[in-house]
PDB file of N, CA and C in Angstrom:
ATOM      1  N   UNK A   1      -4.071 178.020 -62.159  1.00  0.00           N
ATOM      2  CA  UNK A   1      -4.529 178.853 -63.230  1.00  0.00           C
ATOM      3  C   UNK A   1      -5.907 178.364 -63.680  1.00  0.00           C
ATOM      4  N   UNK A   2      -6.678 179.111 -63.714  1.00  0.00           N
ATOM      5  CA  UNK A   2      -8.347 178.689 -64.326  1.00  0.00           C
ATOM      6  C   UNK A   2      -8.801 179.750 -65.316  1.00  0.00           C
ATOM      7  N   UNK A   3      -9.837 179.180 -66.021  1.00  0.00           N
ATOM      8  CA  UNK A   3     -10.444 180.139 -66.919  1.00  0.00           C
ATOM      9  C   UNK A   3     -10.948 181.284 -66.313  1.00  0.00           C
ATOM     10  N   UNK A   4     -10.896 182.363 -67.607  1.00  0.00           N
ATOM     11  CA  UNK A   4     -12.218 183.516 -66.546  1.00  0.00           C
ATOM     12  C   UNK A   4     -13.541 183.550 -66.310  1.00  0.00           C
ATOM     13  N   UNK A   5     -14.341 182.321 -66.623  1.00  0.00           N
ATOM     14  CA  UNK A   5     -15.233 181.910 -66.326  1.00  0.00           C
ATOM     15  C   UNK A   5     -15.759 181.509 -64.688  1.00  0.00           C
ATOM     16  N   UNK A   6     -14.368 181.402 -64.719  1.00  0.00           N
ATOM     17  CA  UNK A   6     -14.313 180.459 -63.471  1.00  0.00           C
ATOM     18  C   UNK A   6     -13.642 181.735 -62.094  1.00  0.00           C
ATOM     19  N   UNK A   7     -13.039 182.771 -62.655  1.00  0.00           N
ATOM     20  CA  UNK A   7     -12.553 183.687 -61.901  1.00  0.00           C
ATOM     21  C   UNK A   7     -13.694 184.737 -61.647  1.00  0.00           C
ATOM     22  N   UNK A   8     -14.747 185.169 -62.893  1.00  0.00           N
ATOM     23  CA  UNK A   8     -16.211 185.730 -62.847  1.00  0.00           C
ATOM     24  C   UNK A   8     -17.219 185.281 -61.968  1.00  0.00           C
ATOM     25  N   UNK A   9     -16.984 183.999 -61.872  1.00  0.00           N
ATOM     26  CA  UNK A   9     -17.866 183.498 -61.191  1.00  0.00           C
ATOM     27  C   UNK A   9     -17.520 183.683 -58.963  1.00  0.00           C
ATOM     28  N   UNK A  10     -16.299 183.327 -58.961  1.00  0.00           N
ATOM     29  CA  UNK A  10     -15.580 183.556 -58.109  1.00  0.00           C
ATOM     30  C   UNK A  10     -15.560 184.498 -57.348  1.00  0.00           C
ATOM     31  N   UNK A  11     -15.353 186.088 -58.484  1.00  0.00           N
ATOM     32  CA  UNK A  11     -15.677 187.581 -57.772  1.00  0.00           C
ATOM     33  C   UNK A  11     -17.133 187.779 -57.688  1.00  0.00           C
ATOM     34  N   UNK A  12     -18.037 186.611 -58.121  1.00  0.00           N
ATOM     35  CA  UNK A  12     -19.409 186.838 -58.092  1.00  0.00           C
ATOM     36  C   UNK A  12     -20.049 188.156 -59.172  1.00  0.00           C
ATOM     37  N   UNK A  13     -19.056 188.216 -59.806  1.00  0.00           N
ATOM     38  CA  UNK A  13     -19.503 189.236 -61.737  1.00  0.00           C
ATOM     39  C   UNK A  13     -19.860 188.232 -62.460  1.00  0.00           C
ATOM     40  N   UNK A  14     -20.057 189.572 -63.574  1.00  0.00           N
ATOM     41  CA  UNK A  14     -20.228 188.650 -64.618  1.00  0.00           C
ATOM     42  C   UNK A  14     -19.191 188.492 -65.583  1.00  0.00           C
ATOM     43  N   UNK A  15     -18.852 187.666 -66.392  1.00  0.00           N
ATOM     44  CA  UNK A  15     -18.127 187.937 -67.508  1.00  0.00           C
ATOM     45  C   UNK A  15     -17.863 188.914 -68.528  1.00  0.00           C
ATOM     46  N   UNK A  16     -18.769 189.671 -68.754  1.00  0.00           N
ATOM     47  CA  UNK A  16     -18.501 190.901 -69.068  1.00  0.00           C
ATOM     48  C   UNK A  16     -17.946 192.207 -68.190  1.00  0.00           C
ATOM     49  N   UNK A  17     -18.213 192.051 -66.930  1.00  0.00           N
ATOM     50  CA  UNK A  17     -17.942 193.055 -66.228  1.00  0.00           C
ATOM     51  C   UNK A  17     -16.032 192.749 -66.018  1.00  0.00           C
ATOM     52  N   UNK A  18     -16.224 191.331 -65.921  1.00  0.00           N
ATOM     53  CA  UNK A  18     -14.863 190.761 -65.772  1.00  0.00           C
ATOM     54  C   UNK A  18     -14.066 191.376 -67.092  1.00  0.00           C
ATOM     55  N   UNK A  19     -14.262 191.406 -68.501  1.00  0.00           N
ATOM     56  CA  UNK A  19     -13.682 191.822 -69.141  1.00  0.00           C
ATOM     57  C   UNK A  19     -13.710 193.246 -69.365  1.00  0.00           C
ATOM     58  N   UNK A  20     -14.491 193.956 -68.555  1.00  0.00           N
ATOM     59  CA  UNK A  20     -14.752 195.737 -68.271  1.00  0.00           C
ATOM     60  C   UNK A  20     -13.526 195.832 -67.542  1.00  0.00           C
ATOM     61  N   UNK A  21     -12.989 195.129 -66.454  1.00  0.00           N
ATOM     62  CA  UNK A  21     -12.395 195.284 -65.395  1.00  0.00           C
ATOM     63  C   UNK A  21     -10.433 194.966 -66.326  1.00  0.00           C
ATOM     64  N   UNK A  22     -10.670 193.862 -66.644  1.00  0.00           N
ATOM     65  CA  UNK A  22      -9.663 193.636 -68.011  1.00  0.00           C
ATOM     66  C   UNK A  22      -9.026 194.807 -68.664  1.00  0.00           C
ATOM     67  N   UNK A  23      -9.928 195.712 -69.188  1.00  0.00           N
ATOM     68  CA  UNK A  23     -10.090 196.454 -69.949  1.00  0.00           C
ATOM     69  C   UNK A  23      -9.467 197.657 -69.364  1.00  0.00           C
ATOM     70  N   UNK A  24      -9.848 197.889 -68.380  1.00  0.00           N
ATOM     71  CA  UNK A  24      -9.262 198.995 -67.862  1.00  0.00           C
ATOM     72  C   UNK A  24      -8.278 198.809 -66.473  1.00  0.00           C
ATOM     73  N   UNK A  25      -7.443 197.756 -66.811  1.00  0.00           N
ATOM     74  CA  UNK A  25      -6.068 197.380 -66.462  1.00  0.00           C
ATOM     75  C   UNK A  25      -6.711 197.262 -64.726  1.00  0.00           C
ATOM     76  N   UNK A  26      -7.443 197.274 -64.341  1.00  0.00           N
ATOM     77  CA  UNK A  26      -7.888 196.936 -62.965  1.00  0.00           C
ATOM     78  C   UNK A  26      -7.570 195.361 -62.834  1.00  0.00           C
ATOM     79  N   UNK A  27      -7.664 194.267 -63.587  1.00  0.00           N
ATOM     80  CA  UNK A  27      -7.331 193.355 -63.445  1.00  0.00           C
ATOM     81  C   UNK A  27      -6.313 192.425 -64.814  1.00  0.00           C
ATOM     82  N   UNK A  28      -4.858 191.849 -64.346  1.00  0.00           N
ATOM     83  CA  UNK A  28      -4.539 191.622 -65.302  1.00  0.00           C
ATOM     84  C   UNK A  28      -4.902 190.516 -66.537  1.00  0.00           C
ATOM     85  N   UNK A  29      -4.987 190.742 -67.585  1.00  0.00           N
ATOM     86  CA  UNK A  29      -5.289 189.777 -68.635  1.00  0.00           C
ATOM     87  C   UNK A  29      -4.296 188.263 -68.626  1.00  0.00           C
ATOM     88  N   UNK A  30      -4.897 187.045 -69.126  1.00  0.00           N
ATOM     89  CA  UNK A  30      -3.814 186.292 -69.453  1.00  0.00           C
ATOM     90  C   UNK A  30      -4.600 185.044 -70.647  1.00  0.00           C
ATOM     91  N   UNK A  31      -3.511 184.476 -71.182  1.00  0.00           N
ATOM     92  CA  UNK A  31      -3.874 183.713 -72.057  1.00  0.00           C
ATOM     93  C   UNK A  31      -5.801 182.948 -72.027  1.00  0.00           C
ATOM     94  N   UNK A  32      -5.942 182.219 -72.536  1.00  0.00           N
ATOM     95  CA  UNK A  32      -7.296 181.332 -72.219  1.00  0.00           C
ATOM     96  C   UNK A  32      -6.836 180.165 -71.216  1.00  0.00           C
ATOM     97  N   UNK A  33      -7.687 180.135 -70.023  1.00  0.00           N
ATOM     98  CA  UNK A  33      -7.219 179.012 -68.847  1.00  0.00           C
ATOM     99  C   UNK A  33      -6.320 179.371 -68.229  1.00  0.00           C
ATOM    100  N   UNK A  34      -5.172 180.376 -68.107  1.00  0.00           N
ATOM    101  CA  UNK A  34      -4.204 181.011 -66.945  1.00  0.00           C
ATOM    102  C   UNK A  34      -4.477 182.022 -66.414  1.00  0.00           C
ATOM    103  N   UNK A  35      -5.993 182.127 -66.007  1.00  0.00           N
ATOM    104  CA  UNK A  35      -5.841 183.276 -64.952  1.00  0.00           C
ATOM    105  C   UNK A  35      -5.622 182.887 -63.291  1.00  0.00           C
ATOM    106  N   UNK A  36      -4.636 183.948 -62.974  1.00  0.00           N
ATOM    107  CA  UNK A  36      -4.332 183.788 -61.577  1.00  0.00           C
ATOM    108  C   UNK A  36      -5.444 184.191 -60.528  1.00  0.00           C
ATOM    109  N   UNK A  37      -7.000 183.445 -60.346  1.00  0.00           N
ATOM    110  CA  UNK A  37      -7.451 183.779 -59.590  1.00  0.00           C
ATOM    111  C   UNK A  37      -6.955 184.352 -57.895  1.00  0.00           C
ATOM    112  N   UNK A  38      -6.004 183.902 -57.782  1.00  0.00           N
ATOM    113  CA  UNK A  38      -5.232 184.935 -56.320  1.00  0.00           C
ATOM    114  C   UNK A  38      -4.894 186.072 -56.803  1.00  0.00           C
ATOM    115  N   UNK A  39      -4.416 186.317 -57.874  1.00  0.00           N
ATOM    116  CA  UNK A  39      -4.153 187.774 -58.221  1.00  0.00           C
ATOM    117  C   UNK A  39      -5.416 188.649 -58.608  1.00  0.00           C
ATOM    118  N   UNK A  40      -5.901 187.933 -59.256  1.00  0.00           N
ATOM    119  CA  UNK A  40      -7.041 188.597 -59.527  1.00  0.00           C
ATOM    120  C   UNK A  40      -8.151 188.949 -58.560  1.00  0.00           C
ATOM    121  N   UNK A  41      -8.525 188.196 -57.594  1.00  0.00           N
ATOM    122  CA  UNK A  41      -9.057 188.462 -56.163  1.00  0.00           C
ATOM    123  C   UNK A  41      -8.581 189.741 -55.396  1.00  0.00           C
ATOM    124  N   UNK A  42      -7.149 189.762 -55.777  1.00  0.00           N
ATOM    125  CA  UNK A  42      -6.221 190.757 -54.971  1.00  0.00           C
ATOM    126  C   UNK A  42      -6.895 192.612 -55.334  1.00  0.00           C
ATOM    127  N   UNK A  43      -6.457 192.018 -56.521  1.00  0.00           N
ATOM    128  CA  UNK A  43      -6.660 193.236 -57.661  1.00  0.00           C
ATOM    129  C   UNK A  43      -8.071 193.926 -57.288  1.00  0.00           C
ATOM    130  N   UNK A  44      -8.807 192.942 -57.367  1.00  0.00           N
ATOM    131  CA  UNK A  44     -10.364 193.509 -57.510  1.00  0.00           C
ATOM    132  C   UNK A  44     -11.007 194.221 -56.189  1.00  0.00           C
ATOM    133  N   UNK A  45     -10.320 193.598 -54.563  1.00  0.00           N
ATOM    134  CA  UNK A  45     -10.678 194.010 -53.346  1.00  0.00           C
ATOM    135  C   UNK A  45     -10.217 194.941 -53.374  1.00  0.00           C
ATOM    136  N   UNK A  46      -8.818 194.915 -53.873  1.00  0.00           N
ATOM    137  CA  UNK A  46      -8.084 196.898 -53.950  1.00  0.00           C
ATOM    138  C   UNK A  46      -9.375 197.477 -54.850  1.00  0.00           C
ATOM    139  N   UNK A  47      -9.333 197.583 -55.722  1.00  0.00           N
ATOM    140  CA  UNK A  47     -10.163 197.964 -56.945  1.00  0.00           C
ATOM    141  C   UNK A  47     -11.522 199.066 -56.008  1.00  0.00           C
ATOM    142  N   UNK A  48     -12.128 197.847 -55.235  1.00  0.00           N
ATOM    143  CA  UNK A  48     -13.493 198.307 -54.491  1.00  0.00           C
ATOM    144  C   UNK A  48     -13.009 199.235 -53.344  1.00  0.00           C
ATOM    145  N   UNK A  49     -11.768 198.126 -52.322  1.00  0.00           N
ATOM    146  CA  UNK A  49     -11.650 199.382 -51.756  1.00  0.00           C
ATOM    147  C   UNK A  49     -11.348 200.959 -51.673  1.00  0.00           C
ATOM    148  N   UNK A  50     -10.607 200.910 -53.338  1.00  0.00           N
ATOM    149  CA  UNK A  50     -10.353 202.418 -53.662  1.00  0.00           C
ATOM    150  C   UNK A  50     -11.287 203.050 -54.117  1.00  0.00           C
ATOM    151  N   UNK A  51     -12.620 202.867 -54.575  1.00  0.00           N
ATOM    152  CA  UNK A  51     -13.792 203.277 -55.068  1.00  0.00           C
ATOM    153  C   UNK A  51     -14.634 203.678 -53.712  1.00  0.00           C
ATOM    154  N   UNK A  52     -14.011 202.763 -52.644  1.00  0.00           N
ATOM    155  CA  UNK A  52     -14.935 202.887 -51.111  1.00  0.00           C
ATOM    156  C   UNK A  52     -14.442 204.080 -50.646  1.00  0.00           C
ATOM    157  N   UNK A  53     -13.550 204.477 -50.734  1.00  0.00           N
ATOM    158  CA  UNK A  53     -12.478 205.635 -50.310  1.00  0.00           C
ATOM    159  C   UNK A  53     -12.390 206.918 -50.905  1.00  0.00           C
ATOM    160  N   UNK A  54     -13.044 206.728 -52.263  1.00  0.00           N
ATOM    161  CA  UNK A  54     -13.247 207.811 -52.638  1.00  0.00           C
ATOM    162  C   UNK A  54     -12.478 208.160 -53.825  1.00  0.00           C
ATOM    163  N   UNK A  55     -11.340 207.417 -54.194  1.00  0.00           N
ATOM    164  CA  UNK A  55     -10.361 207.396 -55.099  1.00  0.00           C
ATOM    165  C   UNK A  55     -10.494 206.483 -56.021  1.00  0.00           C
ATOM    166  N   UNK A  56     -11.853 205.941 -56.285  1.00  0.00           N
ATOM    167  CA  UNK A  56     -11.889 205.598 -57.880  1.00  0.00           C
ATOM    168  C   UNK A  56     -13.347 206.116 -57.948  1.00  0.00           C
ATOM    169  N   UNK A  57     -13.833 205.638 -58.974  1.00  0.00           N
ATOM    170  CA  UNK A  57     -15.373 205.681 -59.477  1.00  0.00           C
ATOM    171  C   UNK A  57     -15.561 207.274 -60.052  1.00  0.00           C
ATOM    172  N   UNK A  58     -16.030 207.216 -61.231  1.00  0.00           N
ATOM    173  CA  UNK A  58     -16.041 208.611 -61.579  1.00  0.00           C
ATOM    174  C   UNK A  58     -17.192 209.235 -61.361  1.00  0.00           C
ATOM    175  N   UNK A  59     -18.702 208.128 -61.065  1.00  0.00           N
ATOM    176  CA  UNK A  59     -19.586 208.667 -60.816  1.00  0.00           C
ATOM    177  C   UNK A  59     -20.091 209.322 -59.107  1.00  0.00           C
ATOM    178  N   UNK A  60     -19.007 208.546 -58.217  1.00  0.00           N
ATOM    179  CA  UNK A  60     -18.662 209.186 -57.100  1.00  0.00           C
ATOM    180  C   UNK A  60     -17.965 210.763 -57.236  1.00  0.00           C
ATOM    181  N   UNK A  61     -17.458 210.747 -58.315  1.00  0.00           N
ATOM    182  CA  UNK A  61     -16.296 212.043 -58.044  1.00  0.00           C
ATOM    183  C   UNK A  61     -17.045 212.900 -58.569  1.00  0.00           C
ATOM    184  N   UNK A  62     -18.295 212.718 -59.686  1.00  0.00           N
ATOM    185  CA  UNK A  62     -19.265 213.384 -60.133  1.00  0.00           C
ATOM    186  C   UNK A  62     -20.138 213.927 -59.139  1.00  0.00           C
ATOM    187  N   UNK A  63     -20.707 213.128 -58.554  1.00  0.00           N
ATOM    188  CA  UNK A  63     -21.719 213.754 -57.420  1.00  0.00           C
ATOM    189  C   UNK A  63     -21.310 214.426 -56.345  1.00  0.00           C
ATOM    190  N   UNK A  64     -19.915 213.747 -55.783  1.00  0.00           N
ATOM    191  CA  UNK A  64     -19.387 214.707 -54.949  1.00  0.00           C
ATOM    192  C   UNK A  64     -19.069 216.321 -55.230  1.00  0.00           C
ATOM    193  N   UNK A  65     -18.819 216.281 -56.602  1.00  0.00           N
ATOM    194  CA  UNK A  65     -17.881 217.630 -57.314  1.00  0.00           C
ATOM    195  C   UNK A  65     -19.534 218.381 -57.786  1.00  0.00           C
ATOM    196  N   UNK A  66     -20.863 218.210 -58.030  1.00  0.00           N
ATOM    197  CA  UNK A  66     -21.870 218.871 -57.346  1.00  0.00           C
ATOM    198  C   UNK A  66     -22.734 219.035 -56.611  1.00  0.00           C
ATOM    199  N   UNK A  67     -22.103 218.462 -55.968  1.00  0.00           N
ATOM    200  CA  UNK A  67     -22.435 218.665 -54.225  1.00  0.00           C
ATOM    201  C   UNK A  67     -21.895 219.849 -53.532  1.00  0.00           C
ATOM    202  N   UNK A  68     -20.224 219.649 -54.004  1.00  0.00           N
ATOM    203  CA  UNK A  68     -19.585 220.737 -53.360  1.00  0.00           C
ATOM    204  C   UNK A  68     -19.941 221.952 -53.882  1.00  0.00           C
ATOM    205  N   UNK A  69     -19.973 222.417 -55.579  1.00  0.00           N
ATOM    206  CA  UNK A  69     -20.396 223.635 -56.316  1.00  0.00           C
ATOM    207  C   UNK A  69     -21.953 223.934 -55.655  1.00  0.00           C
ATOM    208  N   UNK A  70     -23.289 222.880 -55.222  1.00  0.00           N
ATOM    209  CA  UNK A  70     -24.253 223.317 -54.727  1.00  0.00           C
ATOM    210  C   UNK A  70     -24.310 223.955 -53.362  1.00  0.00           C
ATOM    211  N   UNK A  71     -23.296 223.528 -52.530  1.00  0.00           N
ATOM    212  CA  UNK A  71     -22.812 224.380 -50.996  1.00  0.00           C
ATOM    213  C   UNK A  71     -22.064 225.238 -51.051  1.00  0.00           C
ATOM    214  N   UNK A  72     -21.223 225.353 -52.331  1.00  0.00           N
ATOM    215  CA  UNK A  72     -20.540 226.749 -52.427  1.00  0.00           C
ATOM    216  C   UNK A  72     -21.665 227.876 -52.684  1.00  0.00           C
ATOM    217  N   UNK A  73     -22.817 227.684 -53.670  1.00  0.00           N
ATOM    218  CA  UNK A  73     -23.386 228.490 -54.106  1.00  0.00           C
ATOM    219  C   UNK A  73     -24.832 228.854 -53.469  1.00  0.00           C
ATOM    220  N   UNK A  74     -24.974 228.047 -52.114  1.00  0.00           N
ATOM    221  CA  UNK A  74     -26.219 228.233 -51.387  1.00  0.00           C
ATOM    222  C   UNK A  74     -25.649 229.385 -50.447  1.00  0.00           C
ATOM    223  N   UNK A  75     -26.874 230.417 -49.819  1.00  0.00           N
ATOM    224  CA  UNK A  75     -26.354 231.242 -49.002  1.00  0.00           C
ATOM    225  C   UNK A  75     -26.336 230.853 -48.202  1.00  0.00           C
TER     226      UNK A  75
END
């Protein structure tokens, strides 16, 4: 168990992004000094790979969704 200092540093974020990620249950929270950096490693490669795939990121789902309305509406 290590701090999230030490788990931020690890995923190569920052500490804030680390607590962005916190925040929106992408990675789980735990006391001060028990984070499960193996879990949290786990969490975060899913995390990217579902954003790589197409199934997270909203600013992906944004550009895609007018992209598609701009090829619907070209002749």
């Amino acid at each position: 168990m290590v701090a999230k200092a030490t788990v931020a540093a690890h995923l190569d974020i920052s500490t804030s992004r680390l607590k962005g990620l916190i925040e929106t249950k992408v990675i789980d929270d735990a006391e001060p000094g028990q984070m499960d950096m193996d879990a949290a490693r786990v969490a975060y490669i899913r995390h990217l790979r579902a954003k790589a795939s197409g199934r997270g990121g909203d600013r992906l789902s944004a550009a895609r969704a007018r992209w598609e309305r701009a090829s619907a509406a070209a002749p």
